[in-house]
C-alpha atoms as a PDB file:
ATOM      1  CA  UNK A   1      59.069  41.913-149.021  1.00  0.00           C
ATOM      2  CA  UNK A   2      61.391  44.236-147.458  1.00  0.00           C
ATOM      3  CA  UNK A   3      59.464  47.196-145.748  1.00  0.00           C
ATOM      4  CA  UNK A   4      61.030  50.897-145.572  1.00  0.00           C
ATOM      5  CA  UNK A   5      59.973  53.616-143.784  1.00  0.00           C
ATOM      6  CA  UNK A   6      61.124  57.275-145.540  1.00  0.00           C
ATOM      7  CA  UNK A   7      61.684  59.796-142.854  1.00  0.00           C
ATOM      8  CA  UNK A   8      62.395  63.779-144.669  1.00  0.00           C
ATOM      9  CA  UNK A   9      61.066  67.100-143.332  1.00  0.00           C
ATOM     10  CA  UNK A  10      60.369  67.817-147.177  1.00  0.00           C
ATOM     11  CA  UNK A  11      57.372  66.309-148.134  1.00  0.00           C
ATOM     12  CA  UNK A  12      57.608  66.694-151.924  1.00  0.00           C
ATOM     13  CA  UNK A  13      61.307  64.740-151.466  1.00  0.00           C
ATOM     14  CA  UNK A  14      59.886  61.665-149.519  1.00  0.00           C
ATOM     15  CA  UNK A  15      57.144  61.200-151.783  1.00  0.00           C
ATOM     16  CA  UNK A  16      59.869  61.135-154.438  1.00  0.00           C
ATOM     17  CA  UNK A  17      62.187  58.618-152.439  1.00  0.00           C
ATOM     18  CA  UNK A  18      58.922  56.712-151.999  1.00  0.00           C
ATOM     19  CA  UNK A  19      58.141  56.250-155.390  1.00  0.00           C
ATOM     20  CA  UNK A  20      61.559  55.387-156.200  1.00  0.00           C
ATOM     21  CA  UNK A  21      61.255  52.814-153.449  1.00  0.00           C
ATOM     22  CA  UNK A  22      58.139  51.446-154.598  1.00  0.00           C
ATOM     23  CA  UNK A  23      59.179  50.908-158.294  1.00  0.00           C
ATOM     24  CA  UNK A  24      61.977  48.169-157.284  1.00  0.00           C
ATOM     25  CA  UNK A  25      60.880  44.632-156.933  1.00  0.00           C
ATOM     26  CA  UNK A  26      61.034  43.511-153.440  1.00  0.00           C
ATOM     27  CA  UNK A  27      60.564  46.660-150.997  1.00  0.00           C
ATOM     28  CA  UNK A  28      57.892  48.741-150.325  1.00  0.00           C
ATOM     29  CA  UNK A  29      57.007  51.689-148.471  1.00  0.00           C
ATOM     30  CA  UNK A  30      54.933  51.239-145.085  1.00  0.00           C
ATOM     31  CA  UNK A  31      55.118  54.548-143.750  1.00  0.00           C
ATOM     32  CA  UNK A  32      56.435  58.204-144.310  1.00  0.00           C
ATOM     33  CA  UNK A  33      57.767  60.787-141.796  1.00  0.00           C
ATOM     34  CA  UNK A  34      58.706  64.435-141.884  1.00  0.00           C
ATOM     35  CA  UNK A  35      59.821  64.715-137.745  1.00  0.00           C
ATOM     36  CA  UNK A  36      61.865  62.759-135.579  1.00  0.00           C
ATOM     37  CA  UNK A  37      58.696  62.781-133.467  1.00  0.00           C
ATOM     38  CA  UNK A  38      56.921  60.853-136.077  1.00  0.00           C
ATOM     39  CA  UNK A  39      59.653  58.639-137.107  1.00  0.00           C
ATOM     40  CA  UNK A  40      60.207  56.820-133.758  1.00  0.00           C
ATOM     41  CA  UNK A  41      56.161  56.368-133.741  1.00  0.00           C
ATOM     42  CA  UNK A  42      56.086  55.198-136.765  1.00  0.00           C
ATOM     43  CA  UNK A  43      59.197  52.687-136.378  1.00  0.00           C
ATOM     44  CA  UNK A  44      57.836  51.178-133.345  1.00  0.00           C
ATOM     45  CA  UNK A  45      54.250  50.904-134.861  1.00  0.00           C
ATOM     46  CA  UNK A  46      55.365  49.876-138.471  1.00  0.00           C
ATOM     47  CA  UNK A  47      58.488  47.743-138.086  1.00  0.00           C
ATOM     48  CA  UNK A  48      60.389  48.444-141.235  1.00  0.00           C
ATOM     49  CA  UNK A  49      63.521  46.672-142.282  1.00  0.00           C
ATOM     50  CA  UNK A  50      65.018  49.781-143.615  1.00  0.00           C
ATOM     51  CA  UNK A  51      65.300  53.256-143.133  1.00  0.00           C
ATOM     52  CA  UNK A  52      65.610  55.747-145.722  1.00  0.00           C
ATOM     53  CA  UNK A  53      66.846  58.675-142.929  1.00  0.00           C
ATOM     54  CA  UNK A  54      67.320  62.326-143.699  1.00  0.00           C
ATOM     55  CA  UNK A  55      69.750  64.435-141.267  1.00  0.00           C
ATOM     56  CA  UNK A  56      68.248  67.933-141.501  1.00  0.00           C
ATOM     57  CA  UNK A  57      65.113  67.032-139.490  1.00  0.00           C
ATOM     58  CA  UNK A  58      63.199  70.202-137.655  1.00  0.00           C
ATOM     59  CA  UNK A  59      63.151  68.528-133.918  1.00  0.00           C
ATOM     60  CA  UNK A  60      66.374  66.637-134.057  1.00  0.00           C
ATOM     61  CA  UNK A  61      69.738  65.615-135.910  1.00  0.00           C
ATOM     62  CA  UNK A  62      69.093  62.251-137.859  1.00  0.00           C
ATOM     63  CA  UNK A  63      72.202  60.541-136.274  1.00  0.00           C
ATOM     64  CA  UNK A  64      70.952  61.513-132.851  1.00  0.00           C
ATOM     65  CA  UNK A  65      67.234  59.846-134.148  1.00  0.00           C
ATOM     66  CA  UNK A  66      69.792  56.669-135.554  1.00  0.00           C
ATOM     67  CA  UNK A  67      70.504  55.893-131.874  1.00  0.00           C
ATOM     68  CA  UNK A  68      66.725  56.656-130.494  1.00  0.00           C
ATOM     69  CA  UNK A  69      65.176  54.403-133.797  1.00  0.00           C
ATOM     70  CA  UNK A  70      67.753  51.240-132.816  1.00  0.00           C
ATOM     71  CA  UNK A  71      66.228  51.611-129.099  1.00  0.00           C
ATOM     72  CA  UNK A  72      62.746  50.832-130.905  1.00  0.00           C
ATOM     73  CA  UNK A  73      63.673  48.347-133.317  1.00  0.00           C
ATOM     74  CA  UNK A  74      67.116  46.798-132.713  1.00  0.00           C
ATOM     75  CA  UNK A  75      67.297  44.937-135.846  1.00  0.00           C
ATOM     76  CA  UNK A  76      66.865  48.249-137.653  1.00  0.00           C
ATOM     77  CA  UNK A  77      69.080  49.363-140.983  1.00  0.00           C
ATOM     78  CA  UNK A  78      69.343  52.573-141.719  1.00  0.00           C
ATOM     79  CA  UNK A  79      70.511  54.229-145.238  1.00  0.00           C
ATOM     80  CA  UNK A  80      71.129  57.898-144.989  1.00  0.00           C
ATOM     81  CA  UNK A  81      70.087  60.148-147.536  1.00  0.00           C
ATOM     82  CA  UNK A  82      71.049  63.668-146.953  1.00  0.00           C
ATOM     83  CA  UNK A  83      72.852  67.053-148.590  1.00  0.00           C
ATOM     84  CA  UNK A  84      74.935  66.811-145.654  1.00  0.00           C
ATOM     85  CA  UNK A  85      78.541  66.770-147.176  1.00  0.00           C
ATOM     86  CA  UNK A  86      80.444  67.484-143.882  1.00  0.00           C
ATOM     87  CA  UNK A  87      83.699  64.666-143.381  1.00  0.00           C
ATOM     88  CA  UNK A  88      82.853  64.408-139.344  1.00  0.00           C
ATOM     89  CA  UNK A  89      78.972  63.987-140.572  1.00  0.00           C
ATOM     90  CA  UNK A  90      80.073  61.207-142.380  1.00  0.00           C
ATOM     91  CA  UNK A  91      81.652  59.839-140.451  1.00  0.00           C
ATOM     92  CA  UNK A  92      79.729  59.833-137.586  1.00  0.00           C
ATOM     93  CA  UNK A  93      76.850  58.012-139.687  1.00  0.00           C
ATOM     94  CA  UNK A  94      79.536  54.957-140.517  1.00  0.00           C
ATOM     95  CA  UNK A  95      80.096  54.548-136.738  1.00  0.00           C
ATOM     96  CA  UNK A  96      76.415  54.634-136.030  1.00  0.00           C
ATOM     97  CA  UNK A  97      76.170  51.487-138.327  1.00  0.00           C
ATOM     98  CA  UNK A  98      74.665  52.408-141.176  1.00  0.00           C
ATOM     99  CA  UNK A  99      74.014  50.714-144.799  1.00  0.00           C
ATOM    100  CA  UNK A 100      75.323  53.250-146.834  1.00  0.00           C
ATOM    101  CA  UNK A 101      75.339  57.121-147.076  1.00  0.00           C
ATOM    102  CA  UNK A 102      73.947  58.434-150.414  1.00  0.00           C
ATOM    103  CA  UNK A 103      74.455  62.518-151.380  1.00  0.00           C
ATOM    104  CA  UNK A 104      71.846  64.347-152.622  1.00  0.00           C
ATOM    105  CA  UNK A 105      70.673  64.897-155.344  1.00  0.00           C
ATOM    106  CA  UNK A 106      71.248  61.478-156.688  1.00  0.00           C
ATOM    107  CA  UNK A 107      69.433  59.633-159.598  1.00  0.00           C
ATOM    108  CA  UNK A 108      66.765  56.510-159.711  1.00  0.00           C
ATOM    109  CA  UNK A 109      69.999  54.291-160.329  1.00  0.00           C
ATOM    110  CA  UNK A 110      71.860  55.304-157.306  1.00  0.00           C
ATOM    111  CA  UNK A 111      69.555  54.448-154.946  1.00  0.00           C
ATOM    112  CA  UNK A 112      68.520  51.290-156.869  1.00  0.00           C
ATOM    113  CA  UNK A 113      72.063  50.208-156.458  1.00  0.00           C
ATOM    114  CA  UNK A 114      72.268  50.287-152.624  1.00  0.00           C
ATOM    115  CA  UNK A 115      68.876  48.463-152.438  1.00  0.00           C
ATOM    116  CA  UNK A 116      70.035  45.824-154.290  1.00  0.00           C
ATOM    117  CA  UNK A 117      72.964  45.718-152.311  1.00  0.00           C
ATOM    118  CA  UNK A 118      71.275  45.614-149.179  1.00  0.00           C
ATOM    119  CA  UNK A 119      68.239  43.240-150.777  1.00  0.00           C
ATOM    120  CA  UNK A 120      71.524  40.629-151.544  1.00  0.00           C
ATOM    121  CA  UNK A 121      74.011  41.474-148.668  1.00  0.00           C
ATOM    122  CA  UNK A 122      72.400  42.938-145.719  1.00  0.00           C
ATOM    123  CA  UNK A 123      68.620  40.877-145.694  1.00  0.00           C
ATOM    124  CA  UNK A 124      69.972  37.723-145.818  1.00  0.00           C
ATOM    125  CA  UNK A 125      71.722  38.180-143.013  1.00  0.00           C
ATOM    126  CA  UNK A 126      68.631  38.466-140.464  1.00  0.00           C
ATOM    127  CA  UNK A 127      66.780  35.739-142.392  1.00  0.00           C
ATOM    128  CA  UNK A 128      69.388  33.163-141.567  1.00  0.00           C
ATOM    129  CA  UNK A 129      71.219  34.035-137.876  1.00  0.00           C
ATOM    130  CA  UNK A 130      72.533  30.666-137.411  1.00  0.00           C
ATOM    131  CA  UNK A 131      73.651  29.732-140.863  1.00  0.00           C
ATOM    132  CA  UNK A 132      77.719  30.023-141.405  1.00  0.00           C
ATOM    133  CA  UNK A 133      78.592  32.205-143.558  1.00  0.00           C
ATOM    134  CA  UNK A 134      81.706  31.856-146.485  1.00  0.00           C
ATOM    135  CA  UNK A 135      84.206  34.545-146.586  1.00  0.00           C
ATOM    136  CA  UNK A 136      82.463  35.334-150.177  1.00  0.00           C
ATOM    137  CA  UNK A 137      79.371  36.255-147.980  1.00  0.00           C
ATOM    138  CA  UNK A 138      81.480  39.026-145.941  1.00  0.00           C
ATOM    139  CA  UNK A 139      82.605  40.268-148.687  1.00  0.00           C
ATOM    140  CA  UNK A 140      79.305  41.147-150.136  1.00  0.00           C
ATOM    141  CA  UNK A 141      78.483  42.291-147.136  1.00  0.00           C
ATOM    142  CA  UNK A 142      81.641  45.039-147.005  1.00  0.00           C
ATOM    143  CA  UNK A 143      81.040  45.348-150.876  1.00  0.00           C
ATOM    144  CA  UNK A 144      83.717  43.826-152.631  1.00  0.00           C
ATOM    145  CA  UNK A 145      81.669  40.881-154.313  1.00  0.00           C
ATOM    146  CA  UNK A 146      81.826  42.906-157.363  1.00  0.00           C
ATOM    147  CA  UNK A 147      85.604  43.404-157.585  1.00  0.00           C
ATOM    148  CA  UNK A 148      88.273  41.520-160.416  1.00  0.00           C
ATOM    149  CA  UNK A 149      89.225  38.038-159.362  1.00  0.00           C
ATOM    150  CA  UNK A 150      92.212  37.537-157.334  1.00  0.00           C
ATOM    151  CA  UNK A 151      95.260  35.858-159.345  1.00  0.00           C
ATOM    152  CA  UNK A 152      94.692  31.541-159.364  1.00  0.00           C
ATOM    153  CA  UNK A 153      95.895  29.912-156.301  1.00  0.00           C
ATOM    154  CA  UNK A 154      99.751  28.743-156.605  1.00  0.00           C
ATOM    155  CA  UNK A 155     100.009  25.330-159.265  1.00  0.00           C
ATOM    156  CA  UNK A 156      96.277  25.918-160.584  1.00  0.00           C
ATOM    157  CA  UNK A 157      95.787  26.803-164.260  1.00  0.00           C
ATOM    158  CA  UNK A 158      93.281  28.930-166.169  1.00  0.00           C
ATOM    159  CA  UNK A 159      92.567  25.975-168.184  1.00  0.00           C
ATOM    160  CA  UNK A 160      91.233  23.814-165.871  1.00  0.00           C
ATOM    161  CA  UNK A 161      89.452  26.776-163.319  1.00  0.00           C
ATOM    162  CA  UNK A 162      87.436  26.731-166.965  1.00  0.00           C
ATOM    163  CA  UNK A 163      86.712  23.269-166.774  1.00  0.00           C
ATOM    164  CA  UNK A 164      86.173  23.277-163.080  1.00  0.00           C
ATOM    165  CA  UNK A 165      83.657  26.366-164.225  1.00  0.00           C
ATOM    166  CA  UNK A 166      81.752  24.866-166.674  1.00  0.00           C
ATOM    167  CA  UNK A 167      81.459  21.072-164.437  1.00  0.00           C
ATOM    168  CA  UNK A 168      79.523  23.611-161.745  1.00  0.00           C
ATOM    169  CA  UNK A 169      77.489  25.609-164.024  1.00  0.00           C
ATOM    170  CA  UNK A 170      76.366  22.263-165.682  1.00  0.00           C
ATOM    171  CA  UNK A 171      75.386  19.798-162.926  1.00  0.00           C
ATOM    172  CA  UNK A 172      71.660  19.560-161.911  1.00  0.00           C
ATOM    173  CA  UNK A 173      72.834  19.448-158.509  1.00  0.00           C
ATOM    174  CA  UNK A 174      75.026  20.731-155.894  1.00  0.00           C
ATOM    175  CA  UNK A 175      78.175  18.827-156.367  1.00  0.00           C
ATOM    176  CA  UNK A 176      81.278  17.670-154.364  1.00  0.00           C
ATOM    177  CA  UNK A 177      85.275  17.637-154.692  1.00  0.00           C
ATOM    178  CA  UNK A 178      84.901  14.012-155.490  1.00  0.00           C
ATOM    179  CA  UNK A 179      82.625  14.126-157.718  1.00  0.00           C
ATOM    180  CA  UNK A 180      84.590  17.184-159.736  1.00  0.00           C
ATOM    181  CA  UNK A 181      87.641  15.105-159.594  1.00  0.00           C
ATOM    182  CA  UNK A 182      86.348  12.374-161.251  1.00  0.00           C
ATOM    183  CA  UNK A 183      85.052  14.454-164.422  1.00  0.00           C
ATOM    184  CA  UNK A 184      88.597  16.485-164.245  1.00  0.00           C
ATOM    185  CA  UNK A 185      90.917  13.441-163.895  1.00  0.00           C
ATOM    186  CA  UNK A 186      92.275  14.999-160.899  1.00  0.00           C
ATOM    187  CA  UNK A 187      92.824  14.463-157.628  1.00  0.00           C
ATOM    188  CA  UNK A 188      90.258  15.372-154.867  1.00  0.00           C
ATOM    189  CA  UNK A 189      92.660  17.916-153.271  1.00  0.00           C
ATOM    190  CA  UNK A 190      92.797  19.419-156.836  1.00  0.00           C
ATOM    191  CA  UNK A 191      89.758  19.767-157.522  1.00  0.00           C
ATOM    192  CA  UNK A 192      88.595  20.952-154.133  1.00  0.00           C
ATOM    193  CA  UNK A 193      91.462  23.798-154.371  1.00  0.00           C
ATOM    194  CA  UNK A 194      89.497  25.170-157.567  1.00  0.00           C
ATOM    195  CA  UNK A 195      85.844  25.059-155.963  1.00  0.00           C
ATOM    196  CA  UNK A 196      87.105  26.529-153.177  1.00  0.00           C
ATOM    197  CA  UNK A 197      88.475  29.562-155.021  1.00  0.00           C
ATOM    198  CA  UNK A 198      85.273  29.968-156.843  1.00  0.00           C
ATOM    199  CA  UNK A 199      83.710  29.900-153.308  1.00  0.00           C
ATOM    200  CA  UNK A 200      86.139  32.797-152.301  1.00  0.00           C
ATOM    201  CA  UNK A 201      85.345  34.544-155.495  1.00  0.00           C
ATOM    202  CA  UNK A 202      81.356  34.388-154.693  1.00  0.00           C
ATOM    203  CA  UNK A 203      81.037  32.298-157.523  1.00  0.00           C
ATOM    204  CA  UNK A 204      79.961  29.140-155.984  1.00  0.00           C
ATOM    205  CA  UNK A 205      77.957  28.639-153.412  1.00  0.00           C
ATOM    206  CA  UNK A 206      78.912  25.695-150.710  1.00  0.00           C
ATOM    207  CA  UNK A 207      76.078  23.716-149.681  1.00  0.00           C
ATOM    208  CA  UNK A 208      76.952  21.736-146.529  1.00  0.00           C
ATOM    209  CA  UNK A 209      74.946  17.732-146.878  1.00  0.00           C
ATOM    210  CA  UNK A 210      74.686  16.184-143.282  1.00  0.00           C
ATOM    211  CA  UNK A 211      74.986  12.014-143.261  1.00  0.00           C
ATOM    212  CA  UNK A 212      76.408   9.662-141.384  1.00  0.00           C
ATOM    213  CA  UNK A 213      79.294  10.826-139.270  1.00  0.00           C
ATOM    214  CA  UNK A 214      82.147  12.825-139.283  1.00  0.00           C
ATOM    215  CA  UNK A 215      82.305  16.100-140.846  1.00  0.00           C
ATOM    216  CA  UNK A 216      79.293  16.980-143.336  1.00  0.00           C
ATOM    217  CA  UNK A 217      80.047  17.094-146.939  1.00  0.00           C
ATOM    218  CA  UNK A 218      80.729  20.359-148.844  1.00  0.00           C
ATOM    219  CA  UNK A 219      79.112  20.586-152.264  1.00  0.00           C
ATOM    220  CA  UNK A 220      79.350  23.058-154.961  1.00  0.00           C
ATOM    221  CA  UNK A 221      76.446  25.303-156.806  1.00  0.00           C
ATOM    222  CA  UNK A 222      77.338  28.033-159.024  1.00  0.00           C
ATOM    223  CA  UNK A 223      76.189  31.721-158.000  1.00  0.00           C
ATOM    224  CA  UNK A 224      77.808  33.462-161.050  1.00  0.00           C
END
């Protein structure tokens, strides 16, 4: 469970942001705060993974608070929420590291989008610290898993990245170049050029299987 703490002067607003909070599977609200006073109590008490952070607070600016909550909790992310409209505002929040920077007013669905992009980019990535991660993974993270597919790699065909699609989708289990190649009648190289790009793509997910020696073996499971 994913626990956010809602920090807004306006009490009638967090109570809204903590409903809207509540209702999506996977997070819930451990604490509210309407002072930068109360907010760094609160994250060193409560320990939230996420930060729902207002900028108009009454006894300090919200990006100073950014800094003063990540001396608390380190691992901290913070999503602003604010009217503030202001370019240098802005961007002074995206140097400060944040998750995103959502305008109010905004509806239900625009903040359940950025939680579901953090719950699928951003989480992960303190659950697993030593795990590699794909380039498919980054680019979640930067949010551009949900962009059109870049053109087929040079000498692969549409007609066999469907095959290659459907081999993935279908097997029970992770499953290798080799493996592929056999049920394309390709070559290994061939095959592993296709589940590669689906890899790239965040299609496929590679699943690394340690035996014997040498390098372990990448297998294939699709993500799609």
């Amino acid at each position: 469970m994913i626990k956010v703490l809602v920090i807004d002067d306006d009490f009638m607003v967090a109570k809204v942001h903590s409903g809207f909070v509540n209702s999506e599977p996977g997070f819930t609200v451990v604490g509210v705060a309407h002072s930068a006073g109360d907010a760094i109590k609160a994250a060193g008490a409560l320990s939230p993974d996420l930060i729902l952070l207002d900028i108009h607070l009454p006894d300090m600016n919200g990006l100073d608070l950014l800094q003063r909550l990540r001396e608390v909790q380190p691992e901290l992310d913070v999503l602003v929420i604010s009217a503030a409209r202001e370019m240098d505002t802005v961007r002074r929040a995206l140097r400060g590291g944040i998750v995103h920077y959502l305008m109010k007013p905004f509806s239900r669905d625009d903040l359940r989008e950025r939680l579901e992009h953090y719950a699928k980019a951003y989480q992960p990535l303190g659950e697993a610290a030593d795990q590699e991660l794909q380039q498919a993974d980054v680019n979640m993270l930067f949010g551009l898993g949900g962009q059109k597919r870049r053109p087929l790699p040079k000498g692969c065909s549409a007609e066999t990245m469907e095959l290659v699609e459907s081999i993935v989708k279908e097997a029970a289990e992770p499953i290798s170049a080799t493996e592929t190649a056999q049920k394309l009648g390709t070559s290994r190289v061939s095959a592993r050029r296709y589940l590669e790009y689906l890899a790239e793509e965040n299609l496929a997910q590679v699943n690394l299987r340690y035996g014997g020696v040498g390098r372990p073996e990448r297998r294939y499971s699709w993500r799609g």
